[in-house]
Protein backbone atom coordinates (compact mmCIF):
# COMPACT_ATOMS: atom_id res chain seq x y z
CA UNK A 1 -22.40 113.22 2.25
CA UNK A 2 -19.80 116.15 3.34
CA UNK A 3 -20.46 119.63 2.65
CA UNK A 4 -17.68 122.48 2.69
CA UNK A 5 -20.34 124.88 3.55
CA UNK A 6 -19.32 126.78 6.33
CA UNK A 7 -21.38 124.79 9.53
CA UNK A 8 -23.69 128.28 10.86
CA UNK A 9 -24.31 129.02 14.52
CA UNK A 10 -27.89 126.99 14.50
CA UNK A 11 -25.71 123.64 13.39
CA UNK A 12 -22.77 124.53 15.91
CA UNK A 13 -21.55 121.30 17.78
CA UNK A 14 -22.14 121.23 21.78
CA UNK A 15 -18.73 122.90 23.25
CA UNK A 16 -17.56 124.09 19.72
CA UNK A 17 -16.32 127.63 19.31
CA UNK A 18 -19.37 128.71 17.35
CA UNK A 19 -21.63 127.27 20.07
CA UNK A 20 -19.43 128.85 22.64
CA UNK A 21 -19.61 132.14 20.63
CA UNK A 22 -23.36 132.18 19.68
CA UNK A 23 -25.11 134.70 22.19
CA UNK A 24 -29.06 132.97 20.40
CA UNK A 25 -28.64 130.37 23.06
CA UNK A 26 -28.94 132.28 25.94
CA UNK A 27 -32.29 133.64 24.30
CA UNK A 28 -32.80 129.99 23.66
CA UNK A 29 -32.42 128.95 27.99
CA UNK A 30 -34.99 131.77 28.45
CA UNK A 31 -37.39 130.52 26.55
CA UNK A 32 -37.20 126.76 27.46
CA UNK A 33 -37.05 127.71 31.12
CA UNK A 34 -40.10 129.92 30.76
CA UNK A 35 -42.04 126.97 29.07
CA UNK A 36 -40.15 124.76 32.25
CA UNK A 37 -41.89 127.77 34.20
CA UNK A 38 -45.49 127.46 32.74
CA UNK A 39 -45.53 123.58 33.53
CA UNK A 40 -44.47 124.03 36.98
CA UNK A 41 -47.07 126.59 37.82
CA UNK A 42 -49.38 125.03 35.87
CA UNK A 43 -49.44 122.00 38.44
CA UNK A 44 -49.65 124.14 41.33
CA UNK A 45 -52.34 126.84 40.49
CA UNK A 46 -55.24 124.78 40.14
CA UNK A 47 -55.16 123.95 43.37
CA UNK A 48 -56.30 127.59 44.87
CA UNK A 49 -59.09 127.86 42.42
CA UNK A 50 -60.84 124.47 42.84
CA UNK A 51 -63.79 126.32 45.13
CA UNK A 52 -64.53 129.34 42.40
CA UNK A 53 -64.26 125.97 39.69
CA UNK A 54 -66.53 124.02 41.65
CA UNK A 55 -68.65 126.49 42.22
CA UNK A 56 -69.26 128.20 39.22
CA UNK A 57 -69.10 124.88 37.16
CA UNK A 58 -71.57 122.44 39.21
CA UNK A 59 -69.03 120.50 39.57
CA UNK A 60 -68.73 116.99 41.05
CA UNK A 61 -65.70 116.11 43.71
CA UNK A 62 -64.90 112.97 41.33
CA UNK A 63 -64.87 115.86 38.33
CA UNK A 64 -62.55 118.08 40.66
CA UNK A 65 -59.99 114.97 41.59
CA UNK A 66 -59.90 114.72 38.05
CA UNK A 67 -59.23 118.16 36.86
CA UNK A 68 -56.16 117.42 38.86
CA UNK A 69 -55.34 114.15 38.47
CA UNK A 70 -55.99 114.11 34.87
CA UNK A 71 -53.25 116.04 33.95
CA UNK A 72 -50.45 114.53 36.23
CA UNK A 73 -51.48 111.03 34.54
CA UNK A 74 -51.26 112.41 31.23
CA UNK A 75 -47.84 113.91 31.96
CA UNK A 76 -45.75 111.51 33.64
CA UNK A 77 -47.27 108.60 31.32
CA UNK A 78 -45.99 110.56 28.36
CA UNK A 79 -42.87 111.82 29.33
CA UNK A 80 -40.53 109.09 28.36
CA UNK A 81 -41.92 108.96 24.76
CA UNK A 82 -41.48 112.83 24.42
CA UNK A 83 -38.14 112.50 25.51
CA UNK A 84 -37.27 109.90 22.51
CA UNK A 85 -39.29 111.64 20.04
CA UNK A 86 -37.60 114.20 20.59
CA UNK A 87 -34.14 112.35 20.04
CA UNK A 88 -35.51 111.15 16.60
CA UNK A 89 -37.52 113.92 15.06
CA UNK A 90 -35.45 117.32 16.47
CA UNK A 91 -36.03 118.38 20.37
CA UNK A 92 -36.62 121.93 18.75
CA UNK A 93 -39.52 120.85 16.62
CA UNK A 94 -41.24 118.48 19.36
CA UNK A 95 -40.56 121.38 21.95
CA UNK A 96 -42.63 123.93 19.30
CA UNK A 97 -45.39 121.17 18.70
CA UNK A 98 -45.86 120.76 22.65
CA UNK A 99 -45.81 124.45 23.10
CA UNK A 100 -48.72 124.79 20.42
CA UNK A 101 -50.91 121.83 21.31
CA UNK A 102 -50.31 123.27 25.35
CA UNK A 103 -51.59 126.53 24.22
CA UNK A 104 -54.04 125.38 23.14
CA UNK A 105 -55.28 123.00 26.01
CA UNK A 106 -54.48 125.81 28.05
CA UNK A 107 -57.34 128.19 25.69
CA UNK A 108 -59.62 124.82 26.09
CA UNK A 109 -59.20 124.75 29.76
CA UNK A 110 -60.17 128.11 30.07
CA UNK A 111 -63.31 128.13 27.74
CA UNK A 112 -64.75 125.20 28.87
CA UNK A 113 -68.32 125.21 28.89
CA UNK A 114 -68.68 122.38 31.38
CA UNK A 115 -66.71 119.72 34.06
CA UNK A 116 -66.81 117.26 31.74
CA UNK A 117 -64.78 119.50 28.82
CA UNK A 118 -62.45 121.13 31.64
CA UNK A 119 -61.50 117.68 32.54
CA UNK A 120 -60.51 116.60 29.11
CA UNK A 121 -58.60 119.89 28.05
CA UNK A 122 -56.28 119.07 31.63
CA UNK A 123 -55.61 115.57 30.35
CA UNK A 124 -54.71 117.27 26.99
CA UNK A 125 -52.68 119.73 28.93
CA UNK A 126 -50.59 117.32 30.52
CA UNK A 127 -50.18 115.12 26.99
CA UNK A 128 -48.79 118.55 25.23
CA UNK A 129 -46.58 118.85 28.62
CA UNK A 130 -44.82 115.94 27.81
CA UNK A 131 -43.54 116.69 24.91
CA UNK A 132 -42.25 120.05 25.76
CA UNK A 133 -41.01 119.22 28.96
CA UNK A 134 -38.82 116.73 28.14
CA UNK A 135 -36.83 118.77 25.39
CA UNK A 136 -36.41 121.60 28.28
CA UNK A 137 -33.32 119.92 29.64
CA UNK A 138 -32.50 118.06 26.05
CA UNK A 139 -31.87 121.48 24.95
CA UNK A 140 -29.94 122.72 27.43
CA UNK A 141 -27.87 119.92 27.07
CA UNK A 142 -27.15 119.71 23.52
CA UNK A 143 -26.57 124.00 23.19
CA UNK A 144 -24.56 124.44 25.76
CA UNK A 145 -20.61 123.46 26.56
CA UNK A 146 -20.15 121.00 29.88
CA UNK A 147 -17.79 124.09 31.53
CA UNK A 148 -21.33 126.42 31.12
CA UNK A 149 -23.52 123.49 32.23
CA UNK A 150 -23.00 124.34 35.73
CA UNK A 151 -23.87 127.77 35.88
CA UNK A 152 -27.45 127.29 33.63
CA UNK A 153 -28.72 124.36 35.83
CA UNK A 154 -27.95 126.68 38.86
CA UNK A 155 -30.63 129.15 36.75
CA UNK A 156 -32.57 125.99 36.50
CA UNK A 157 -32.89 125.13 39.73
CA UNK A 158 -33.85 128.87 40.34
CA UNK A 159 -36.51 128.98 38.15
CA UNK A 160 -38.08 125.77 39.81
CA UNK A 161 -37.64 127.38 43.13
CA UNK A 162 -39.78 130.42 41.91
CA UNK A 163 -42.33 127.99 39.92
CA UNK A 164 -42.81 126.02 42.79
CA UNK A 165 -44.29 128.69 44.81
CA UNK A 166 -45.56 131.48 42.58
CA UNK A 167 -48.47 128.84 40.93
CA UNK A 168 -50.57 129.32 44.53
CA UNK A 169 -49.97 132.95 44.62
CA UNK A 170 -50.46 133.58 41.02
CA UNK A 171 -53.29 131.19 41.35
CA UNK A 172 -55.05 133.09 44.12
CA UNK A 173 -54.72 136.73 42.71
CA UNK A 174 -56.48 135.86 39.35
CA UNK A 175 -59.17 134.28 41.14
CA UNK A 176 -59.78 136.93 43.81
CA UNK A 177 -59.44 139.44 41.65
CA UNK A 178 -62.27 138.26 38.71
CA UNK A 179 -60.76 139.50 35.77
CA UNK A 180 -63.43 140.88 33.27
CA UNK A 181 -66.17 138.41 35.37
CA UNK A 182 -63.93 135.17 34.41
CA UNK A 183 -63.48 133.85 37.87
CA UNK A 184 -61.36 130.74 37.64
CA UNK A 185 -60.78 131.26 34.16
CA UNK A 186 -57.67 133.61 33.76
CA UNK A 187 -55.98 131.00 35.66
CA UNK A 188 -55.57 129.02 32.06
CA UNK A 189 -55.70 131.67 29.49
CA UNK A 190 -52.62 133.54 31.06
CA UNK A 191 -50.55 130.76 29.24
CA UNK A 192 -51.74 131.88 26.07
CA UNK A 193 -49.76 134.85 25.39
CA UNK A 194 -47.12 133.62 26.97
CA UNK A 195 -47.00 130.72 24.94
CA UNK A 196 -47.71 132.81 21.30
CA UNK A 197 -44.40 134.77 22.58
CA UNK A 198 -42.83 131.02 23.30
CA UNK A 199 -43.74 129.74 19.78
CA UNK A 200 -42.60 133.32 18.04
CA UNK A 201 -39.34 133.20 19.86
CA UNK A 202 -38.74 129.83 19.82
CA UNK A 203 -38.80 128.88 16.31
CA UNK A 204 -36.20 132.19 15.96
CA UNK A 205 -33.75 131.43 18.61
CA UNK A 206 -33.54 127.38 19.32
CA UNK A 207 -30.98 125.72 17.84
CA UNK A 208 -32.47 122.24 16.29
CA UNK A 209 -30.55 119.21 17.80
CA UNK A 210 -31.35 115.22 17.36
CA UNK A 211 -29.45 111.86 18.11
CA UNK A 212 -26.93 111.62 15.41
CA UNK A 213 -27.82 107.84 14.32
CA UNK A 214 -30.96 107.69 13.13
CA UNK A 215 -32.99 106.07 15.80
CA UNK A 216 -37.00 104.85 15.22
CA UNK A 217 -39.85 104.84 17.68
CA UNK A 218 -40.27 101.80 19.69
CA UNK A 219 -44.16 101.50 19.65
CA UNK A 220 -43.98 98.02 21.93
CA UNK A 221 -42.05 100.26 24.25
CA UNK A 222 -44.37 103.00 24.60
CA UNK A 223 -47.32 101.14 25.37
CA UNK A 224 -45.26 98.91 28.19
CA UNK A 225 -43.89 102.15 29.63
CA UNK A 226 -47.50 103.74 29.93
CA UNK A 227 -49.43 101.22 30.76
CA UNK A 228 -47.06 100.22 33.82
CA UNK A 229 -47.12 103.94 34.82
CA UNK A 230 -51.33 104.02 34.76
CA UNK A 231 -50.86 100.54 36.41
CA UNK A 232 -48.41 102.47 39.19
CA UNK A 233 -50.43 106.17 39.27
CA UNK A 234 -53.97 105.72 38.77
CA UNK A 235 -54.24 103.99 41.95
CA UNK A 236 -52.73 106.46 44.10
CA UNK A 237 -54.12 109.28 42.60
CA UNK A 238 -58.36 107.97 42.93
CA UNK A 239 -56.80 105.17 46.07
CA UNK A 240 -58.12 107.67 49.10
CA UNK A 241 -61.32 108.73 47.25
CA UNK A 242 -62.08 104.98 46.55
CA UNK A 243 -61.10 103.80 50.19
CA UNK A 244 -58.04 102.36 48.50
CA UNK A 245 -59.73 98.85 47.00
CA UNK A 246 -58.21 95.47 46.60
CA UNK A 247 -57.74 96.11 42.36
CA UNK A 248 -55.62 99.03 43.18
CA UNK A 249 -53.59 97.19 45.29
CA UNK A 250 -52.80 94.82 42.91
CA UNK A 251 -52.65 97.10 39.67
CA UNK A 252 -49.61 98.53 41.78
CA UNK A 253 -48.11 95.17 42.36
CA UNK A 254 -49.10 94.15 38.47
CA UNK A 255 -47.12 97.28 37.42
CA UNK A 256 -43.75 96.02 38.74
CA UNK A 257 -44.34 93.02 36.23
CA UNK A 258 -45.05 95.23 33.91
CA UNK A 259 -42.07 97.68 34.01
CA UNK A 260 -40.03 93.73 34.32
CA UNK A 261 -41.25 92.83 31.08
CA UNK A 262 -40.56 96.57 29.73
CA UNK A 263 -36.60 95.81 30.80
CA UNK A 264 -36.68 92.59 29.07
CA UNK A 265 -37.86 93.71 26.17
CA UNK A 266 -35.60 96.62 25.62
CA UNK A 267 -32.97 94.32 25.85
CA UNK A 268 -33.91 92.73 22.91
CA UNK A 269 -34.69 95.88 21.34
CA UNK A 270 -31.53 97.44 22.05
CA UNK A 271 -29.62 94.39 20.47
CA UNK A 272 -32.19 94.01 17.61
CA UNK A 273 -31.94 97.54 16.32
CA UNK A 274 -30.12 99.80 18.42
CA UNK A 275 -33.28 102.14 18.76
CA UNK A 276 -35.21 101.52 22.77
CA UNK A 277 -37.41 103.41 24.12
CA UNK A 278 -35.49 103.31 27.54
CA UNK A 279 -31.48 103.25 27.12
CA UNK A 280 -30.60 101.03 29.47
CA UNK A 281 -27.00 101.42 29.19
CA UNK A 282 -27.37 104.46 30.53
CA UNK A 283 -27.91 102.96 33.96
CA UNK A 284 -24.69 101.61 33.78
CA UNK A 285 -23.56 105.20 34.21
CA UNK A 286 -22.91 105.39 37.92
CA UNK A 287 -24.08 108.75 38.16
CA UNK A 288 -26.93 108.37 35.92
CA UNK A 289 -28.38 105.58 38.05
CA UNK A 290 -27.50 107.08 41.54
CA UNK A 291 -29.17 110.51 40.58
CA UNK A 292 -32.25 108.30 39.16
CA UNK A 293 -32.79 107.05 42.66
CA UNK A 294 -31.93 109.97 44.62
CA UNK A 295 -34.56 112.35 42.51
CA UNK A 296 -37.21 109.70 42.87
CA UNK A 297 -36.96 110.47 46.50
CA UNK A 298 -36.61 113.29 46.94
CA UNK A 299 -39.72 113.66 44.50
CA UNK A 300 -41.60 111.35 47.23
CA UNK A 301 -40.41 113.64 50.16
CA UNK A 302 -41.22 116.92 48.28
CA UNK A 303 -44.81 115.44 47.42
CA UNK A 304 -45.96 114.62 51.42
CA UNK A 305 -44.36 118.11 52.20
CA UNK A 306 -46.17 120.57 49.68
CA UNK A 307 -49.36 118.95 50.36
CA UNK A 308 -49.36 118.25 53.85
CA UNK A 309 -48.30 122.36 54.36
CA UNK A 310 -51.14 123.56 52.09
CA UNK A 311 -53.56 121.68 54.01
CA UNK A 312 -52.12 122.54 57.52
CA UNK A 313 -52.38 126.45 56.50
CA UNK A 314 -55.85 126.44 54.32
CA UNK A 315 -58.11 124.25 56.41
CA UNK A 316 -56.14 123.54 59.74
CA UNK A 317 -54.81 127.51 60.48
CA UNK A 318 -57.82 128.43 58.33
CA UNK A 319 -55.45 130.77 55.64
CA UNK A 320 -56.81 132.46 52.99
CA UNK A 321 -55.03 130.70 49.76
CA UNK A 322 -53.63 134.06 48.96
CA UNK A 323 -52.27 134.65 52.66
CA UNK A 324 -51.00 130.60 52.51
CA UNK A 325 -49.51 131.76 49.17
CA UNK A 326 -47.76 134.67 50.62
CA UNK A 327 -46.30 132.94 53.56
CA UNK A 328 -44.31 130.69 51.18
CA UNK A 329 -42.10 133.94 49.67
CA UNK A 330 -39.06 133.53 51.84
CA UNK A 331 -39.28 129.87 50.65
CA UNK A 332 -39.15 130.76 47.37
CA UNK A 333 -36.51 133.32 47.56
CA UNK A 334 -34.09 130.88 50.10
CA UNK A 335 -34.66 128.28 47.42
CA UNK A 336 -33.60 130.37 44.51
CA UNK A 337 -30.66 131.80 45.77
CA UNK A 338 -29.29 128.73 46.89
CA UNK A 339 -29.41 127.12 43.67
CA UNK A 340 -27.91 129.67 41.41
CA UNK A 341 -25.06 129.56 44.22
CA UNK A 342 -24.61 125.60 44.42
CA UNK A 343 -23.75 124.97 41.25
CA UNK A 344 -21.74 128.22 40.44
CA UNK A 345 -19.58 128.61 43.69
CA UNK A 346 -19.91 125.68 45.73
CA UNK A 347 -20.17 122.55 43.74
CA UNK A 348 -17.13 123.33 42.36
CA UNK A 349 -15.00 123.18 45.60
CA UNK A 350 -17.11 120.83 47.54
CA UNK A 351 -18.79 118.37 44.98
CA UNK A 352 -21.26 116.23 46.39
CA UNK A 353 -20.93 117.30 49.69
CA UNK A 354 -23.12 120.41 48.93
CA UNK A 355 -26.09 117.85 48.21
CA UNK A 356 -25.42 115.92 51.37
CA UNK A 357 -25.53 119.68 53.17
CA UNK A 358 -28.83 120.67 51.18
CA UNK A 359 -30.70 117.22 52.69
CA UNK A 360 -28.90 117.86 56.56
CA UNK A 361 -30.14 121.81 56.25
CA UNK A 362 -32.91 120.63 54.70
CA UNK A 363 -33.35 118.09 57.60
CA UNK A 364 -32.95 121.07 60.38
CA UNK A 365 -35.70 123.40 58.85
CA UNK A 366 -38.48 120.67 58.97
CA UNK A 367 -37.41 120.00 62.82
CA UNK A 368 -37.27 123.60 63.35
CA UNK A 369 -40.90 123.86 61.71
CA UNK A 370 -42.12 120.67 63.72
CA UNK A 371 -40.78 122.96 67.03
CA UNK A 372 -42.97 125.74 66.12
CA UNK A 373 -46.60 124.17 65.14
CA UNK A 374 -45.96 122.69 68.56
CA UNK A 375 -45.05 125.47 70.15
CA UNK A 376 -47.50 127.97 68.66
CA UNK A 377 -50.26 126.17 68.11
CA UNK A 378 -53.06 127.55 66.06
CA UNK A 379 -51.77 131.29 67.16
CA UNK A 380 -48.95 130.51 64.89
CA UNK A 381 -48.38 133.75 62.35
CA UNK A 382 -46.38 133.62 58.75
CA UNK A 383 -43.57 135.74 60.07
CA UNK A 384 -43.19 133.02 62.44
CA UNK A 385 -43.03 130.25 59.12
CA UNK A 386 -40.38 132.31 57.76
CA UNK A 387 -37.12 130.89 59.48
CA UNK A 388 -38.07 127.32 59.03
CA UNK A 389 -38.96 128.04 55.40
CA UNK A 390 -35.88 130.03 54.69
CA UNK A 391 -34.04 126.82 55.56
CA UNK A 392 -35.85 124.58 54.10
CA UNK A 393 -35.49 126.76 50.89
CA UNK A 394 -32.08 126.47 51.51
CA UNK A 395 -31.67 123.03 52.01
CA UNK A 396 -33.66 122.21 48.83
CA UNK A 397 -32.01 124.21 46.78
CA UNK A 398 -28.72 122.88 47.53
CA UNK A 399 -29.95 119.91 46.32
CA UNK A 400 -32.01 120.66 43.01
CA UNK A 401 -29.95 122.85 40.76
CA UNK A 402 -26.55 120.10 41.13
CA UNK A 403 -28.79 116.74 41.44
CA UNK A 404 -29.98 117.39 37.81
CA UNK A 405 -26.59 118.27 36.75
CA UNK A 406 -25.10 115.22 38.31
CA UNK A 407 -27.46 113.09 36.48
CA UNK A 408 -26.68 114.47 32.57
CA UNK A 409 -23.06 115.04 33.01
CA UNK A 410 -22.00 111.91 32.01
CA UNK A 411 -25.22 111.08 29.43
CA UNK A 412 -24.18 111.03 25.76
CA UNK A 413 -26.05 113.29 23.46
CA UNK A 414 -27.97 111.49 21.81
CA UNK A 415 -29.70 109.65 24.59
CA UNK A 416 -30.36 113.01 26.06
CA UNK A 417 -33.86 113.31 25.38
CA UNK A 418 -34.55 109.88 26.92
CA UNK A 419 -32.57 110.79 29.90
CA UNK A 420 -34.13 114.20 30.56
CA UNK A 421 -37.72 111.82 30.36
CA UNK A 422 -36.10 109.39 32.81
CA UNK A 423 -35.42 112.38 35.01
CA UNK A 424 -38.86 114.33 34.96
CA UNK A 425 -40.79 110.78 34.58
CA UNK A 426 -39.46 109.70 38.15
CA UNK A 427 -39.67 112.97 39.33
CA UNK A 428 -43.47 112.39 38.96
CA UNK A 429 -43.38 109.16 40.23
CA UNK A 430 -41.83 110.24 43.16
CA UNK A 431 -44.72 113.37 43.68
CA UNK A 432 -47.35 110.61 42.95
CA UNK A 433 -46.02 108.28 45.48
CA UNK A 434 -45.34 111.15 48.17
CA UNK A 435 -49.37 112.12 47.35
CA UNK A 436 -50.05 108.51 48.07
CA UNK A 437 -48.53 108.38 51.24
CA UNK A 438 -50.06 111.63 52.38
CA UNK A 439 -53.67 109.51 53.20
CA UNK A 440 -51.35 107.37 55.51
CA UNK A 441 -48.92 109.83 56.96
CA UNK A 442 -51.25 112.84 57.10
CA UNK A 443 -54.79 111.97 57.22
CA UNK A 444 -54.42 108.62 58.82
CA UNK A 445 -53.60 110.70 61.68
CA UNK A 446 -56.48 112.71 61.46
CA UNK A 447 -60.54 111.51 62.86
CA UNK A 448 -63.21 111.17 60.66
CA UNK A 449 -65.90 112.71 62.76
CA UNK A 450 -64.01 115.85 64.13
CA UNK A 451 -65.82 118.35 65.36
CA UNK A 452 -65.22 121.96 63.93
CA UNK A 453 -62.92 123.21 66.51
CA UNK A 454 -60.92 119.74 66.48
CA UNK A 455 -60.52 120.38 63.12
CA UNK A 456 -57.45 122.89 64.03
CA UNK A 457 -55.57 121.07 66.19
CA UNK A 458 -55.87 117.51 63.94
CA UNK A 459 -54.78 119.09 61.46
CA UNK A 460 -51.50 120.68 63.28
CA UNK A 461 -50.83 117.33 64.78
CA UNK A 462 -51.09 115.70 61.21
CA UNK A 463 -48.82 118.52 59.71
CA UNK A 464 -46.19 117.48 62.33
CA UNK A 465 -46.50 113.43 62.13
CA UNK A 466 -45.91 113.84 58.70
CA UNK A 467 -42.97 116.38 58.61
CA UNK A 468 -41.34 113.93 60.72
CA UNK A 469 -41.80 111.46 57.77
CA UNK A 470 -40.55 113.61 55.34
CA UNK A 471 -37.30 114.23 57.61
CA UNK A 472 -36.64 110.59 57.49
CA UNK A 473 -37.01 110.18 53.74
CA UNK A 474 -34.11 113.17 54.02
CA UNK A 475 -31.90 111.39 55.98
CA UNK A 476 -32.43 108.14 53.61
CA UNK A 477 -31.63 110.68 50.75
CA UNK A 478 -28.34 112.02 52.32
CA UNK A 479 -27.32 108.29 52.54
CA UNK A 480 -27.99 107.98 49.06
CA UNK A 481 -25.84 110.71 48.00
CA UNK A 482 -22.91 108.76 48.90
CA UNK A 483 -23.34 106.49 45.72
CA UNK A 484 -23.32 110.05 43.61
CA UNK A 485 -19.83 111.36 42.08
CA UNK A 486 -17.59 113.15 44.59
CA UNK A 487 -17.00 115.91 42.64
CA UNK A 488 -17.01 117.65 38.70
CA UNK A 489 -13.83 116.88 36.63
CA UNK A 490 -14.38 119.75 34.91
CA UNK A 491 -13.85 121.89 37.79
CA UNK A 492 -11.01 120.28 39.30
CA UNK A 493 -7.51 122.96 39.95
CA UNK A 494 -5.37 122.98 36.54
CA UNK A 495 -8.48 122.12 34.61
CA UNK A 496 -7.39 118.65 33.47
CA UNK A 497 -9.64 116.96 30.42
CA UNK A 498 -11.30 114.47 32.21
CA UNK A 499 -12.33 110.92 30.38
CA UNK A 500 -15.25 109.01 29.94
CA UNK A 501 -16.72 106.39 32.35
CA UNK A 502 -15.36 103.48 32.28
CA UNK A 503 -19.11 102.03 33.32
CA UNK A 504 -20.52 102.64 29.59
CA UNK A 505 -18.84 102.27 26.03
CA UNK A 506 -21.80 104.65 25.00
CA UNK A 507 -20.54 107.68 27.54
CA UNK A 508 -19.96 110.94 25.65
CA UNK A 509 -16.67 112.44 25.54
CA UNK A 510 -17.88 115.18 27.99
CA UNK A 511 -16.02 116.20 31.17
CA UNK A 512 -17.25 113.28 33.77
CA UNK A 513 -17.32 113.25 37.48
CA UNK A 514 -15.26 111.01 39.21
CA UNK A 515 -16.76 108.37 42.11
């Protein structure tokens, strides 16, 4: 049924002149980046408090792994199916129901009386995550034009830059500082007013969006997808603890039959009813499918290097997590910077070559870093970490702001919810199989029976071994980037319309990028 009603500003079209016109959506980006922000840190700050948790808590190192671990299962295994419920029931209202039920974990996490109920409020955490994650980029997406695109990734890829490193500072300031005799405690219930303010805002200033067929949920396809990724992740999150045992071996191997017979049977699905779980023509999208690869890596290679380097600082050098925290500022800053100016001023001219510079700078600061912890030693001072840092912030941003945008530019609306779960799912893939590799490439290198002042110099050895790891999973990366588009239509001189893909009938009639 038509309606000559007037369509208002919350209905506006993606690229219309009311959505163009309707200042609510950049109210709308800050709110979905500051939930993007809360997930982010909440990964990351954990980590500095797991002493004042185990301590004050009784509890167990299993218990601790699993405060942890709990919540990047939970996440990644539900990110796919957040993305598509999103696409069905509204990406505004699944984004307000994850906000709410993350709250709330986050008031359960910090209330828990005991291990046991801290452990269960993470994995709760991490479900409510992925179903507000997902609708982060969905949004984005759907509200704004393909000519602004550009310009919010680049605040995107910003805001990851300064979630990535303020969850260990943040982390370490609320512990050390004991609000009100909480201890570890304030490190969870700082999400709470935040996310009130989220759920206020949000339901004021979001504009709803959905697929426009009516899709349905594809129940066979949710439990294939999470079982294979429990199958995958399980095992390499509890592998070291365990001393990696023969059924996690092959519950990896079993989940690559797994995620066959999840391919097959979307196929069917897709031809039955229209409505997968996974969209698989959107791998026929060149740039789809080369940016699905490339962020998988690059996930891997960020996951050895944030570990490895909060390891080499806190136990090898000895840090204090708030000094380790500190030392990665200039990172943070580099990072930022870079990716507001990728996507606004130099993807534009360049195209892809920007990403191929962000994994060759990137490349440079993690030799440059491998130089120093050589050179210094254990005498080795943060202002010393700064130019190796600042490049490697550099690099990386180069790379994270236009990557995502290179991946959705050619991805019809309404598969953008299950795209933008694609996206963060192998992102966390990636992290999980960098965090895998970190007992080989990190503590493989490392004695079990050191004696304290070996412990130092193991450690720095390890830190280097495995930054020259990480360096080669760059270079692999740069190589990749040759299968991603050369450069934005929508940016080219004369600003010519550009046409969709001739890889997918489903492509949306969006500005593509050209191979």
């Amino acid at each position: 049924m038509t309606s000559t009603t007037p369509t208002p500003p919350e209905a506006a079209a993606p690229g219309t002149a009311a959505a163009v016109t309707d200042r609510r959506r950049w109210f709308a980006l800050a709110i979905v980046m500051t939930a993007a922000f809360m997930d982010l840190v909440d990964v990351t700050i954990v980590n500095v408090a797991i002493p004042s948790i185990q301590k004050d808590t009784g509890a167990t190192f299993a218990s601790i792994q699993w405060i942890t671990a709990g919540y990047a299962l939970a996440f990644a295994a539900g990110l796919i199916t957040g993305g598509r419920l999103g696409d069905i029931h509204g990406r505004k209202k699944l984004f307000l129901v994850g906000m709410t039920g993350f709250t709330i974990a986050s008031a359960l996490c910090g209330f828990a009386a005991n291990p046991e109920m801290l452990v269960a409020s993470r994995i709760l955490q991490g479900a409510m995550a992925s179903l507000m994650v997902p609708q982060v980029l969905s949004i984005i997406h759907a509200t704004f034009p393909a000519e602004e695109r550009g310009k919010v990734f680049g605040m995107f890829g910003a805001v990851i830059g300064l979630g990535a490193v303020s969850g260990p500072i943040l982390g370490a300031l609320l512990t050390e500082w004991n609000l009100f005799g909480l201890e570890w405690r304030p490190i969870f219930l700082i999400n709470l007013p935040v996310g009130i303010a989220g759920l206020v805002l949000g339901a004021k200033f979001i504009t709803e969006s959905k697929a426009p067929k009516a899709l349905k949920l594809d129940l066979v396809g949710v439990a294939l997808v999470t079982l294979g990724l429990l199958m995958l992740l399980y095992p390499l999150t509890r592998g070291r603890e365990l001393g990696w045992p023969l059924w996690g071996h092959l519950s990896m191997a079993g989940s690559l039959v797994v995620f066959g017979a999840l391919v097959a049977y979307e196929r069917v699905k897709a031809r039955r009813d229209g409505s997968p779980l996974v969209e698989l023509s959107l791998f026929r999208v060149k740039s789809f499918a080369a940016g699905i690869a490339v962020q998988m890596t690059f996930g891997l290679a960020m996951g050895i290097f944030f570990l490895v380097w909060t390891l080499y600082m806190q136990i090898g050098l000895g840090w204090s997590a708030l000094r380790a925290g500190l030392t990665g500022i200039p990172f943070s800053i580099a990072m930022s910077a870079a990716a507001g100016m990728s996507v606004q001023s130099l993807v534009p001219r360049f195209g892809r070559k920007v990403l191929q510079a962000g994994a060759l700078v990137t490349v440079l600061g993690l030799l440059i870093y491998i130089w120093e912890a050589r050179h210094f030693g254990m005498d080795i001072e943060s202002w010393q970490m700064a130019l190796p840092l600042v490049v490697l912030g550099v690099g990386m941003g180069l790379i994270v702001a236009p990557l995502t945008d290179a991946v959705l530019s050619e991805v019809p609306q309404e598969h953008a919810g299950s795209a933008s779960g694609l996206i963060n799912t192998v992102q966390q893939m990636g992290n999980a199989l960098g965090l895998g590799l970190v007992s080989v490439v990190f503590f493989g290198a490392i004695d079990d029976n050191l004696r304290l002042a070996e412990i130092g110099p193991a450690f720095s050895d390890a830190f280097q071994r495995s930054l020259w790891v990480v360096a080669g999973v760059c270079a692999l990366i740069f190589v990749g980037m040759f299968l991603l588009p050369a450069r934005p239509k929508q940016h080219l001189e004369g600003g010519a319309e550009a046409t969709p893909s001739d890889d997918s009938d489903d492509v949306a009639k969006e500005p593509a990028l050209t191979p």
